[in-house]
PDB file of N, CA and C in Angstrom:
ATOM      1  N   UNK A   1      97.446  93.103 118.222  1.00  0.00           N
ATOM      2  CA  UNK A   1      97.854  93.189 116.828  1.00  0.00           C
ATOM      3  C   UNK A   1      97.915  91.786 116.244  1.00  0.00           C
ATOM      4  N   UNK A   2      97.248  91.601 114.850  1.00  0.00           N
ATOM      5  CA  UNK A   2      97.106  90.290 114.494  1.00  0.00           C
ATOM      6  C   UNK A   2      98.894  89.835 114.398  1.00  0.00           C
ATOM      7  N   UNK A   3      99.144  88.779 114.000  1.00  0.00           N
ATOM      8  CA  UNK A   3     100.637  88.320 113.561  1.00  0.00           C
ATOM      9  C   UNK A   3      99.953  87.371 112.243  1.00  0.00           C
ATOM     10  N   UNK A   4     101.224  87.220 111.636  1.00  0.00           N
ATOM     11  CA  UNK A   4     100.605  86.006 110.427  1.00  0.00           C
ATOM     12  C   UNK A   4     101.329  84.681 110.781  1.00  0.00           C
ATOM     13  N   UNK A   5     100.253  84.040 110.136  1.00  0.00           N
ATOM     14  CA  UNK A   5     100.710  82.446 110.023  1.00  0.00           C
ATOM     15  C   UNK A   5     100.650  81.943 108.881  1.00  0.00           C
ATOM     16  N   UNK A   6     100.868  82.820 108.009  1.00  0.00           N
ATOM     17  CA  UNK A   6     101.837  82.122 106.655  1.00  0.00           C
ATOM     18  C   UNK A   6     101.852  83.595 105.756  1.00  0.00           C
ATOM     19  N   UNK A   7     103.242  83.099 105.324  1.00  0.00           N
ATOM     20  CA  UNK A   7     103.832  84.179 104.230  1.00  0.00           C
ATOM     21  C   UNK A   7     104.359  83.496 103.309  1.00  0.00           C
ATOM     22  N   UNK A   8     103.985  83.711 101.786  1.00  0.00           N
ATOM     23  CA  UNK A   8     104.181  83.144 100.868  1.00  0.00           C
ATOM     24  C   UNK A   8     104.816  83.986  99.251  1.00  0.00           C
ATOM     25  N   UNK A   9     106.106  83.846  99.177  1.00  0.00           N
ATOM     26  CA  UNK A   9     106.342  84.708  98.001  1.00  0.00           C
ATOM     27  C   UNK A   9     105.747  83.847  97.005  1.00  0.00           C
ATOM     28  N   UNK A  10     105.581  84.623  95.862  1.00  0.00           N
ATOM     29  CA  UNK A  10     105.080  83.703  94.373  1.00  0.00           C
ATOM     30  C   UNK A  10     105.830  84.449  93.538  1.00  0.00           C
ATOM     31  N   UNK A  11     106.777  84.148  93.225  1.00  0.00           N
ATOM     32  CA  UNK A  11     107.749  84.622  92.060  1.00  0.00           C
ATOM     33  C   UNK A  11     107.388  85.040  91.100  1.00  0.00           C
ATOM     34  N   UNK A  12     106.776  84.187  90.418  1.00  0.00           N
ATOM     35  CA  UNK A  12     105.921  84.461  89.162  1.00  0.00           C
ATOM     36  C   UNK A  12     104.793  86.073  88.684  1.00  0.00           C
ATOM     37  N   UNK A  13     103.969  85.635  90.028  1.00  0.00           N
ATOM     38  CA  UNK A  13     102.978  86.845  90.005  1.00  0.00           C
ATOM     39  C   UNK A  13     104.002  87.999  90.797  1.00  0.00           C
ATOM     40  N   UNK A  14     104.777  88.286  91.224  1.00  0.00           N
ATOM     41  CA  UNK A  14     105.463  89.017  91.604  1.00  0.00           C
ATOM     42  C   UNK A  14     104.908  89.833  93.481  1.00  0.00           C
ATOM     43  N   UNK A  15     104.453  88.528  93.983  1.00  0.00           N
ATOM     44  CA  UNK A  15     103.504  88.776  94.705  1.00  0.00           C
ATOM     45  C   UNK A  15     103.803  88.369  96.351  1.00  0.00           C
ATOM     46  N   UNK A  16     103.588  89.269  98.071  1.00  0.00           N
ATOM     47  CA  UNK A  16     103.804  87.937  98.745  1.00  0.00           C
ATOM     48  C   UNK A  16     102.552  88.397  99.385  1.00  0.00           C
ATOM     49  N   UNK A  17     101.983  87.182  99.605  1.00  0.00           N
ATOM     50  CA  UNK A  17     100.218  86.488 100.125  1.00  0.00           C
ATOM     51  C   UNK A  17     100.987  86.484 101.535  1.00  0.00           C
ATOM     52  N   UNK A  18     100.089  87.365 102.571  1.00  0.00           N
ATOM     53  CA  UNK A  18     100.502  87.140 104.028  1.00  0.00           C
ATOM     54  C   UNK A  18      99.078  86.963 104.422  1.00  0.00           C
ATOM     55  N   UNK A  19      98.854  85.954 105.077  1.00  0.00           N
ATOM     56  CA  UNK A  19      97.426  85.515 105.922  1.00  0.00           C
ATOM     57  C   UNK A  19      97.477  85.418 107.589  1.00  0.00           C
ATOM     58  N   UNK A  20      96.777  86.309 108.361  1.00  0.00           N
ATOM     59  CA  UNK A  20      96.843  86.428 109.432  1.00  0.00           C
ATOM     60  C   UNK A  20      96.283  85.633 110.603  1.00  0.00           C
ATOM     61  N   UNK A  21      96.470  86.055 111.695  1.00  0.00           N
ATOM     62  CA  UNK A  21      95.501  84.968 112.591  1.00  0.00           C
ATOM     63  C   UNK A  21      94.169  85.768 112.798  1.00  0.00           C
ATOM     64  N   UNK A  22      93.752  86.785 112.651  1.00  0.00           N
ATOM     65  CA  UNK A  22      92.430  87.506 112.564  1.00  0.00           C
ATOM     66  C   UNK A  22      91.564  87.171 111.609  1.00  0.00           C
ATOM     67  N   UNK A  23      92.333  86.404 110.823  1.00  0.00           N
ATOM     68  CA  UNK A  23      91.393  86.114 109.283  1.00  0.00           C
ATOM     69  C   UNK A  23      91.762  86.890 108.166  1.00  0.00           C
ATOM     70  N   UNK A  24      92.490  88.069 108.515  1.00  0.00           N
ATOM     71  CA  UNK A  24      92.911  88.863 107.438  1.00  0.00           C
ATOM     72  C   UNK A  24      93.575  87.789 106.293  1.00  0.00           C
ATOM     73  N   UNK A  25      93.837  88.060 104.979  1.00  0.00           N
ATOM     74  CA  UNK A  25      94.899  87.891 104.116  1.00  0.00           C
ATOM     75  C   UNK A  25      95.337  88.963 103.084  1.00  0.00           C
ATOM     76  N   UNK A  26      96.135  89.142 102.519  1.00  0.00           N
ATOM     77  CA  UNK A  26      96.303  90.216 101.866  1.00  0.00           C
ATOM     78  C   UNK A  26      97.700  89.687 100.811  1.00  0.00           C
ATOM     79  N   UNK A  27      97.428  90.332  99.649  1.00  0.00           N
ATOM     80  CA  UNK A  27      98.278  89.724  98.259  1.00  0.00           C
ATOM     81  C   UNK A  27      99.004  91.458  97.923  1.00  0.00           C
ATOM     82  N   UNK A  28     100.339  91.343  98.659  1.00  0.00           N
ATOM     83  CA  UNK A  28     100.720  92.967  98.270  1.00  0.00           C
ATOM     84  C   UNK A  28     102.035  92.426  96.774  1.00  0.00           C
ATOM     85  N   UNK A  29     101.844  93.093  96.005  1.00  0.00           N
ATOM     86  CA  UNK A  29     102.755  92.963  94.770  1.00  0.00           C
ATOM     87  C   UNK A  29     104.299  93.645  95.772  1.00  0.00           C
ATOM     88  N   UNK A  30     105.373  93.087  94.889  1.00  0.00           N
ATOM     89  CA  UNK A  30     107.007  93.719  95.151  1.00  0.00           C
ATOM     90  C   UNK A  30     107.150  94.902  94.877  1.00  0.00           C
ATOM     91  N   UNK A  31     106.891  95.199  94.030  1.00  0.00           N
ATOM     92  CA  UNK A  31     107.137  96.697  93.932  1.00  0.00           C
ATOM     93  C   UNK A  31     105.987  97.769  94.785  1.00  0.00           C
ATOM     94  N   UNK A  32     104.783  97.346  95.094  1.00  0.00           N
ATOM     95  CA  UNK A  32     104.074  97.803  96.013  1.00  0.00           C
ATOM     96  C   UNK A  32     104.792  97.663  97.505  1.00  0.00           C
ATOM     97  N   UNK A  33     105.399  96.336  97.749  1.00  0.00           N
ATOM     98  CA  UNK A  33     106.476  96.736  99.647  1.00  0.00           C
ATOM     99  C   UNK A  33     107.262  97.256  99.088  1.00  0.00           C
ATOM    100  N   UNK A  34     108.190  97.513  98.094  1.00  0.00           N
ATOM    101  CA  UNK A  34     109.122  97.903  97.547  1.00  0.00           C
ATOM    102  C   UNK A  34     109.452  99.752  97.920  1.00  0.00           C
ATOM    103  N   UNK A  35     108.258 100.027  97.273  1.00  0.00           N
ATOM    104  CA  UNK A  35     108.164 101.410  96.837  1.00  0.00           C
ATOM    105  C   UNK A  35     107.618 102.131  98.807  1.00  0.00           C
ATOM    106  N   UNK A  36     107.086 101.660  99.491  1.00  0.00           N
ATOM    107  CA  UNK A  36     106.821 101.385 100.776  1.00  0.00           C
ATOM    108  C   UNK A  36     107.462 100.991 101.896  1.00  0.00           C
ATOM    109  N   UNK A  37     108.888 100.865 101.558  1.00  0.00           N
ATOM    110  CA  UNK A  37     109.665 100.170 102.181  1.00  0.00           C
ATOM    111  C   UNK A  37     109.748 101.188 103.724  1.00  0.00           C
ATOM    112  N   UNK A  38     109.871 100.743 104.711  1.00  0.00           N
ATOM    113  CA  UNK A  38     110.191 101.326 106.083  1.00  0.00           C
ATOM    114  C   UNK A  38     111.534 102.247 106.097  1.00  0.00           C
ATOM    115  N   UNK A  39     111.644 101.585 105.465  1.00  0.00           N
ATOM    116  CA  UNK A  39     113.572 102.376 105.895  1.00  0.00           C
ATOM    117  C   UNK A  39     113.689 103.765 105.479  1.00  0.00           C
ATOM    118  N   UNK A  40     114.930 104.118 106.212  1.00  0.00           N
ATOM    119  CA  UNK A  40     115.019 105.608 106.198  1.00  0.00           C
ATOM    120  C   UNK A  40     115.508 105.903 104.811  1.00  0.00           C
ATOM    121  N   UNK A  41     116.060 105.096 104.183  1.00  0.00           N
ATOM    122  CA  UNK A  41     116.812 105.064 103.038  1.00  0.00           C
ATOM    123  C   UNK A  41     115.408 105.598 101.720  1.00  0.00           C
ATOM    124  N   UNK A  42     114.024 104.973 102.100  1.00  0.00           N
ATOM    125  CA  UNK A  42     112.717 105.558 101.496  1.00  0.00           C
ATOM    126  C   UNK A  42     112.023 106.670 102.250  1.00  0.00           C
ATOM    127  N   UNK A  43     112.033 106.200 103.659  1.00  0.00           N
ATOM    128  CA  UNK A  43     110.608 106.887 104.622  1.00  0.00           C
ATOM    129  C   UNK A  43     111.543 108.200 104.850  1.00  0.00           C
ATOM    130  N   UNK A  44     113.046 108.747 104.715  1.00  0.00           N
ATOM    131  CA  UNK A  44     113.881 109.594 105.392  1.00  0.00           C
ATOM    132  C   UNK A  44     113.429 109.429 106.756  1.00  0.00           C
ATOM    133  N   UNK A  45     113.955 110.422 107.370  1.00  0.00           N
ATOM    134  CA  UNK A  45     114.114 110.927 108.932  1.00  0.00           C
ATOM    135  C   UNK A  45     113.292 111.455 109.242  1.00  0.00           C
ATOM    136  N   UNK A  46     111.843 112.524 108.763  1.00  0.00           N
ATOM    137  CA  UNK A  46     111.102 112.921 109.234  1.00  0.00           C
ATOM    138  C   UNK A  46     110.300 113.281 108.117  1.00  0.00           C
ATOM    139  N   UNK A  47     109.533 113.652 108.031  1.00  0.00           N
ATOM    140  CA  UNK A  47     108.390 114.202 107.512  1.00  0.00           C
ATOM    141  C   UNK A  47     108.848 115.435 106.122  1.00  0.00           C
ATOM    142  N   UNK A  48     108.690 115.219 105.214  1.00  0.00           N
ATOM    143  CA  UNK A  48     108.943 115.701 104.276  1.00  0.00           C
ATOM    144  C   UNK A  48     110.579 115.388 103.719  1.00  0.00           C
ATOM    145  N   UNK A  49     111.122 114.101 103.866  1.00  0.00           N
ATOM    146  CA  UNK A  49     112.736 113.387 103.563  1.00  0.00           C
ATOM    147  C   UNK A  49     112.203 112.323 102.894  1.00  0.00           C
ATOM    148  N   UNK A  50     111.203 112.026 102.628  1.00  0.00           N
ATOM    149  CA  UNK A  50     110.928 111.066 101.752  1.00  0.00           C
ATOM    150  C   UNK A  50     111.761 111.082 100.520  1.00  0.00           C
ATOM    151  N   UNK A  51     111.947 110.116  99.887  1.00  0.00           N
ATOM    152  CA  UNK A  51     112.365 109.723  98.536  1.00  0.00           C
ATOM    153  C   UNK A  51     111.751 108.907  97.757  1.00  0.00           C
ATOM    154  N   UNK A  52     111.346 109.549  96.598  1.00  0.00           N
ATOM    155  CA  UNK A  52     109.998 108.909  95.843  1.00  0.00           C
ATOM    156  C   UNK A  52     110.994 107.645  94.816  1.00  0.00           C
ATOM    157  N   UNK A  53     110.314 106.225  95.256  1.00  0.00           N
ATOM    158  CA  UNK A  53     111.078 105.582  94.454  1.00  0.00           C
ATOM    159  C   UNK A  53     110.619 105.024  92.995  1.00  0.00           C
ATOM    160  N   UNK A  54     111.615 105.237  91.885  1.00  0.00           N
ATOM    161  CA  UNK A  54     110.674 105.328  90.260  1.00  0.00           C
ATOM    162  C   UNK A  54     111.583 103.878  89.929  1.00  0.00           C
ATOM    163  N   UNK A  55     110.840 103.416  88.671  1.00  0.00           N
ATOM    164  CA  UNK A  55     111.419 102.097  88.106  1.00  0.00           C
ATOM    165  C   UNK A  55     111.457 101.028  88.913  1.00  0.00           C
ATOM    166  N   UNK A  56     110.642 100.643  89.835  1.00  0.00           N
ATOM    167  CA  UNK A  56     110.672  99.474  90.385  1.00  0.00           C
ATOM    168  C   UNK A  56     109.040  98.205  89.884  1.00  0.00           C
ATOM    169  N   UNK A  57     108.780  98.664  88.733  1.00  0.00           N
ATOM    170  CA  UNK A  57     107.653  98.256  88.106  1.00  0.00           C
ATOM    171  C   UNK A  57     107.817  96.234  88.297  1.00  0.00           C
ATOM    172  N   UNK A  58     109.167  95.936  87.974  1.00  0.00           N
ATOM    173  CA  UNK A  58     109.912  94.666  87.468  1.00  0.00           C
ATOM    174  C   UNK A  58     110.686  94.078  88.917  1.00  0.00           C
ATOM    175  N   UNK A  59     110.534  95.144  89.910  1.00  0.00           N
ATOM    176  CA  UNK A  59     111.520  94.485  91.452  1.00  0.00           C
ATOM    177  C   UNK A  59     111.040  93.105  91.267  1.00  0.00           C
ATOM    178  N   UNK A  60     112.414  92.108  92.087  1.00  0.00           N
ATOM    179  CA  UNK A  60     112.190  91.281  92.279  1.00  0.00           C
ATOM    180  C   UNK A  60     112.213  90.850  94.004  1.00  0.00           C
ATOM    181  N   UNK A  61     111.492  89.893  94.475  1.00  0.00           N
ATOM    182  CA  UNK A  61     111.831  89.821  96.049  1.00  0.00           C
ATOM    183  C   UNK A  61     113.197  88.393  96.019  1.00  0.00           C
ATOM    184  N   UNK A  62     113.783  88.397  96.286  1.00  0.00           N
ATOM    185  CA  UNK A  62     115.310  87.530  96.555  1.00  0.00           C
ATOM    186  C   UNK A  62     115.593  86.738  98.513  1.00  0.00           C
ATOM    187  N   UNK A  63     114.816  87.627  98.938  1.00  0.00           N
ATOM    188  CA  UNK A  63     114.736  86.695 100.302  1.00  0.00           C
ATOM    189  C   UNK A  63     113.707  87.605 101.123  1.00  0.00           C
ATOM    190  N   UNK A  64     113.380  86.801 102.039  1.00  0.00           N
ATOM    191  CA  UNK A  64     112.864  86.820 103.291  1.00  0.00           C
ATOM    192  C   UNK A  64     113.368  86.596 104.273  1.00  0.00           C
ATOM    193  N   UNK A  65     114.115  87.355 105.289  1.00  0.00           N
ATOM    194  CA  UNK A  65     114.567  86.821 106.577  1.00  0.00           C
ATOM    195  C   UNK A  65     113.811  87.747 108.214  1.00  0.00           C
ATOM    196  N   UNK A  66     113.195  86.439 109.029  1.00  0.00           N
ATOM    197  CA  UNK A  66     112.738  86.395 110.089  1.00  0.00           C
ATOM    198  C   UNK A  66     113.296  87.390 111.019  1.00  0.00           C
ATOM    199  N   UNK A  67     112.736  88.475 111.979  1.00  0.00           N
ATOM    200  CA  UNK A  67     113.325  89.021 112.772  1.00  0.00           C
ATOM    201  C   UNK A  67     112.853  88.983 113.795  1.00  0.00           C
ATOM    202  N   UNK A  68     113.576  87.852 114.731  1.00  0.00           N
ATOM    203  CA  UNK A  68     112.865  87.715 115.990  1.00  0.00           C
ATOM    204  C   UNK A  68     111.452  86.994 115.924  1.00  0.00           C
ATOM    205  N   UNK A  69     110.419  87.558 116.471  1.00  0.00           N
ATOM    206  CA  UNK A  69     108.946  87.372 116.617  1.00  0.00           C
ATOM    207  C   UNK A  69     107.798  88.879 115.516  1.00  0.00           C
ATOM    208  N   UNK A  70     108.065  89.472 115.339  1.00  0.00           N
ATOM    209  CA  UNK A  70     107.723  90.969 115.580  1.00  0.00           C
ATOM    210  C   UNK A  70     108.083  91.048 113.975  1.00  0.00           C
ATOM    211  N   UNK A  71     108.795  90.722 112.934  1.00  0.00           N
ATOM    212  CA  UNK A  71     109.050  91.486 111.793  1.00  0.00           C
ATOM    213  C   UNK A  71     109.578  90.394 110.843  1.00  0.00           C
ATOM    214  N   UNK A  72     110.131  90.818 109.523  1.00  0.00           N
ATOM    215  CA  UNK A  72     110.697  90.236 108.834  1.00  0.00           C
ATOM    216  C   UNK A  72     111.452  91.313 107.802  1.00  0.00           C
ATOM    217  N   UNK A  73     112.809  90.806 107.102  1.00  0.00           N
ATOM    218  CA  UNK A  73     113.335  91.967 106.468  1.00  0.00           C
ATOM    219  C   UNK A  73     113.432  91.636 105.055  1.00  0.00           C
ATOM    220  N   UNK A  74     112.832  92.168 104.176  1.00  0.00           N
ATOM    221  CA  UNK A  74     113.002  91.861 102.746  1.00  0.00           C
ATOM    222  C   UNK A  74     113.900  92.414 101.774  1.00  0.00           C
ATOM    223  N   UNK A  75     114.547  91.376 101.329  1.00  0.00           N
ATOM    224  CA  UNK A  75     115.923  91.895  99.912  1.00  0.00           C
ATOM    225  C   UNK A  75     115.123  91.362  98.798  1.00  0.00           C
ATOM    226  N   UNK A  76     115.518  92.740  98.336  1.00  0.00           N
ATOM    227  CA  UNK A  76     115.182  92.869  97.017  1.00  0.00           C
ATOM    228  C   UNK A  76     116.237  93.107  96.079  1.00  0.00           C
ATOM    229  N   UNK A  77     115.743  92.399  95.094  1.00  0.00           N
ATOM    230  CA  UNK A  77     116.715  92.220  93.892  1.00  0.00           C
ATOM    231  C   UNK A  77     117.609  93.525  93.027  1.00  0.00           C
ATOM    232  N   UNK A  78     116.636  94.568  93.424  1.00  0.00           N
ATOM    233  CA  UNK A  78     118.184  95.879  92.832  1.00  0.00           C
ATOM    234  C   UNK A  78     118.457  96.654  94.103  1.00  0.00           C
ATOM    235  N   UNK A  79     118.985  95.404  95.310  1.00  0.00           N
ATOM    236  CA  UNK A  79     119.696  95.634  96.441  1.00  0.00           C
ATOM    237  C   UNK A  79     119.338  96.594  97.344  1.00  0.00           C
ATOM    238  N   UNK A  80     118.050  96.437  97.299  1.00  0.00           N
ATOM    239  CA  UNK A  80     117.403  96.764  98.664  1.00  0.00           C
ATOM    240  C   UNK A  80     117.135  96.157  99.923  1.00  0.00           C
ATOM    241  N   UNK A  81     117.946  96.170 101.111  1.00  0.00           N
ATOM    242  CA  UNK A  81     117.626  95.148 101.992  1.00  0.00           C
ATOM    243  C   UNK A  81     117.356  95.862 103.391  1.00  0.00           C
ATOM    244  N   UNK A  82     117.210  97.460 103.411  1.00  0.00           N
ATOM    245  CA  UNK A  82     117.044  97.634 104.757  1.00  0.00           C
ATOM    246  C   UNK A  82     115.818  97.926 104.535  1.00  0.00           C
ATOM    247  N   UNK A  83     115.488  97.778 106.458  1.00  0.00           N
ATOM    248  CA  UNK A  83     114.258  98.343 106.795  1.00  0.00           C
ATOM    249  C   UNK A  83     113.312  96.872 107.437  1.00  0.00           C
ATOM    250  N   UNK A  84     112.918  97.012 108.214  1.00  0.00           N
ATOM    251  CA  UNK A  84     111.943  95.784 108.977  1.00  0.00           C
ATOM    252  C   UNK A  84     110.913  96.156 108.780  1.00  0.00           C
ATOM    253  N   UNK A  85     109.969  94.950 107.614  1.00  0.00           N
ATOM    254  CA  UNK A  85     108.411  94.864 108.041  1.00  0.00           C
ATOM    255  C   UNK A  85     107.754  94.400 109.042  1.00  0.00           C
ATOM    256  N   UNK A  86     107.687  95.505 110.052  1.00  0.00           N
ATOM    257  CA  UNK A  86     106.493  94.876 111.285  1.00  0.00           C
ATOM    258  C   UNK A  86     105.402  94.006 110.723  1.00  0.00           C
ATOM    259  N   UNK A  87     104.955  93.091 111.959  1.00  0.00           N
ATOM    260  CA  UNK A  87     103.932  92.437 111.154  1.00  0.00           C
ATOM    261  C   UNK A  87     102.297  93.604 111.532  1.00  0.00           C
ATOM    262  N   UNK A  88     102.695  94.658 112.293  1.00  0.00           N
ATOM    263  CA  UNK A  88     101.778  96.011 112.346  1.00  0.00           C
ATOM    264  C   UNK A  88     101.814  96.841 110.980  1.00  0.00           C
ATOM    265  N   UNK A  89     103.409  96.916 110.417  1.00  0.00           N
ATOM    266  CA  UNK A  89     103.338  97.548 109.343  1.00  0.00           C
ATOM    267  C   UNK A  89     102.589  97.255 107.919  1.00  0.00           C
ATOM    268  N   UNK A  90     103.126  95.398 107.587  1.00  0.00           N
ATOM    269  CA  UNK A  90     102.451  94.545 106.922  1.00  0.00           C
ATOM    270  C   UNK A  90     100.892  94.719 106.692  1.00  0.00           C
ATOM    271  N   UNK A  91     100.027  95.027 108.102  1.00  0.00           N
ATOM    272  CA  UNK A  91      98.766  94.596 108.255  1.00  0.00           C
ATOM    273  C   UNK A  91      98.610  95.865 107.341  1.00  0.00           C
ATOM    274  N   UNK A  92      99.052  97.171 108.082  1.00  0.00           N
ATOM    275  CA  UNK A  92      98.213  98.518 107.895  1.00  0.00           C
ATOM    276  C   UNK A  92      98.497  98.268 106.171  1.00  0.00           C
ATOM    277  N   UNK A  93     100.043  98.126 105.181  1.00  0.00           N
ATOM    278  CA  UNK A  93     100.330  98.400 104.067  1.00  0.00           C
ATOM    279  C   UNK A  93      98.967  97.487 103.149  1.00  0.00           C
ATOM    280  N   UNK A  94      98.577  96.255 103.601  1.00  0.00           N
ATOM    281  CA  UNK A  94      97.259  95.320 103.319  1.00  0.00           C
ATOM    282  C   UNK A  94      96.124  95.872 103.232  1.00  0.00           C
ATOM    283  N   UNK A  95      96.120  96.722 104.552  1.00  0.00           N
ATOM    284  CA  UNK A  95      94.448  97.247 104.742  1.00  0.00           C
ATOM    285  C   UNK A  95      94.197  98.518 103.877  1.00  0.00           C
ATOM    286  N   UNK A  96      95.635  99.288 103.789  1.00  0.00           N
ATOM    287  CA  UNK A  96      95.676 100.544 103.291  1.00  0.00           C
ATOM    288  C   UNK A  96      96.021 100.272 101.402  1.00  0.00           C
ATOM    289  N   UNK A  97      96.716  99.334 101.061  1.00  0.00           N
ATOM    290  CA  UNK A  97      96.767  99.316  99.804  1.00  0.00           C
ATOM    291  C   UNK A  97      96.551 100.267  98.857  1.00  0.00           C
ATOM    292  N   UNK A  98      94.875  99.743  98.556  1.00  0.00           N
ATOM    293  CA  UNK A  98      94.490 101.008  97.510  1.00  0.00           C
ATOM    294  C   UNK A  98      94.929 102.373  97.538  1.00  0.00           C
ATOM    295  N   UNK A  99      94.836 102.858  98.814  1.00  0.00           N
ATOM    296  CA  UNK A  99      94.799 104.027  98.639  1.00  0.00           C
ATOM    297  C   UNK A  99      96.152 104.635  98.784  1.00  0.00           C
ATOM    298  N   UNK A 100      97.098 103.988  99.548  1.00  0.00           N
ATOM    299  CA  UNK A 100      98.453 103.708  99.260  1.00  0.00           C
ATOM    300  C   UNK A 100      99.211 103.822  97.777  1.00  0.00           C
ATOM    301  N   UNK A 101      98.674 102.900  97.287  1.00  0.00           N
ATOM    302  CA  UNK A 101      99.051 102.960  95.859  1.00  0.00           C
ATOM    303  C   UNK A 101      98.522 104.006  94.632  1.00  0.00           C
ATOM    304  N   UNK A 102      97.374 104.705  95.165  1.00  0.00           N
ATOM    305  CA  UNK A 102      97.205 105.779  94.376  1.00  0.00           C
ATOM    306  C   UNK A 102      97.694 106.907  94.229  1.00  0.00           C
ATOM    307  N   UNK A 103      97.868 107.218  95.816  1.00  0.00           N
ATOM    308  CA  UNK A 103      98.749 108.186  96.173  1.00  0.00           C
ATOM    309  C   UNK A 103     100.401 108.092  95.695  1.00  0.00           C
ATOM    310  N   UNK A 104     100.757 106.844  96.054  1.00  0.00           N
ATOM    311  CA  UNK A 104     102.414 106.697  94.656  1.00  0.00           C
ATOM    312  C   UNK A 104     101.985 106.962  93.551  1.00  0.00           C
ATOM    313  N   UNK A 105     101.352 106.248  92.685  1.00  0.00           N
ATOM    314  CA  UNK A 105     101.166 106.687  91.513  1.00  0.00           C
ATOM    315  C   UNK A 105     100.576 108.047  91.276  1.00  0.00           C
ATOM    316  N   UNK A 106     100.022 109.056  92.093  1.00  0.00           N
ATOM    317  CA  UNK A 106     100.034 110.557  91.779  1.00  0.00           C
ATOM    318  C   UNK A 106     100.933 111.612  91.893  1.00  0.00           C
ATOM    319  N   UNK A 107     102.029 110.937  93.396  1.00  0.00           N
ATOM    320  CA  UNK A 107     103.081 111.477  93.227  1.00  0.00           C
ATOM    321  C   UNK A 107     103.832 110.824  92.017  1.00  0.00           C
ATOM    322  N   UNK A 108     103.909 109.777  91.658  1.00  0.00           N
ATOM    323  CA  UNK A 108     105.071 109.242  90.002  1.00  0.00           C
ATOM    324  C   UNK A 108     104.597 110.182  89.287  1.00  0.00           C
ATOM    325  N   UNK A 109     103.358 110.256  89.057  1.00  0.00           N
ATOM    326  CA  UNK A 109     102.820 111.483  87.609  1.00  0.00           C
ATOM    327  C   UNK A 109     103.249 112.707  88.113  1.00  0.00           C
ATOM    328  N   UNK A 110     103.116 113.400  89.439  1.00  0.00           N
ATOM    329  CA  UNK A 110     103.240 115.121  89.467  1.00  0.00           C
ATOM    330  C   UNK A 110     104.962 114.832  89.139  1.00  0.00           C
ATOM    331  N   UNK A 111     105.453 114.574  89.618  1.00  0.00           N
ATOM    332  CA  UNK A 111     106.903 114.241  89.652  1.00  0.00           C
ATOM    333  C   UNK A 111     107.573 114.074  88.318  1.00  0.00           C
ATOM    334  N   UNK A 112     106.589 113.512  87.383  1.00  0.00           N
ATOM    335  CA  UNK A 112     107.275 113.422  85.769  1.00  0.00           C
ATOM    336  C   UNK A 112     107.963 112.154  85.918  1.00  0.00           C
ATOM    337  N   UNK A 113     107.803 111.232  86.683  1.00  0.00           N
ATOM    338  CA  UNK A 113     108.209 109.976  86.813  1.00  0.00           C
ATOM    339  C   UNK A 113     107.693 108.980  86.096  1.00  0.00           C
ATOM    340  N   UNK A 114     108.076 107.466  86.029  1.00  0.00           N
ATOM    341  CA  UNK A 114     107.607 106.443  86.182  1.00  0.00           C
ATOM    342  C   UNK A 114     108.223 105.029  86.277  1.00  0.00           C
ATOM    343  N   UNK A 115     106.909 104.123  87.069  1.00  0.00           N
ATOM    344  CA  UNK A 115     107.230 103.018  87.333  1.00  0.00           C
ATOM    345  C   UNK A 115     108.179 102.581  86.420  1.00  0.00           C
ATOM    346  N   UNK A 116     108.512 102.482  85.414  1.00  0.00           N
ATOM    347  CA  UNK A 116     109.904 101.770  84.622  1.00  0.00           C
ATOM    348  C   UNK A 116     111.001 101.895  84.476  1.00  0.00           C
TER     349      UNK A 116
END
């Protein structure tokens, strides 16, 4: 499994750039890990406990802290802080993106939701 050797928030673009040792890099927006987040508090307990998360269009990321070798845990600014990004999870949320993100945004629309 690749690991990265640099992670970079950019405040501005609302963005964090993780570049791997495989060559990968990947630019995932906050509210894209946001809405993706690992934790049970998003992913629930099993398979159909999900919780679809709306209005995080504007998240902000507020820290980064290291876990071990293997992960990192991100707080977010309307006090989201559980859940560990593997750097396995990281890769797949990078590689999978697009299609990741379409699929939120079709559940936001069936749902009568939205990002704001």
């Amino acid at each position: 499994m690749p690991t990265p050797t640099e992670i970079t928030a950019h405040q501005n673009s609302r963005t964090l750039e993780i570049a791997f040792d495989d060559g990968a890099s990947f630019v995932l927006p906050f509210e894209f890990l946001r809405v993706n987040s690992p934790s049970a508090e998003v992913r629930g307990h099993g398979p159909g406990q999900e919780t679809l998360q709306v209005g995080k269009r504007n998240v902000g990321l507020s820290e980064i802290v290291p876990v071990g070798s293997y992960a990192v845990k991100l707080a977010f600014d309307d006090g989201h802080d559980s859940g560990l990004y593997t750097w396995q999870y990281l890769y797949e949320l990078g590689k999978d993106q697009d299609g990741l993100w379409q699929e939120y945004l079709q559940r936001l629309e069936a749902a009568g939701e939205s990002r704001d």
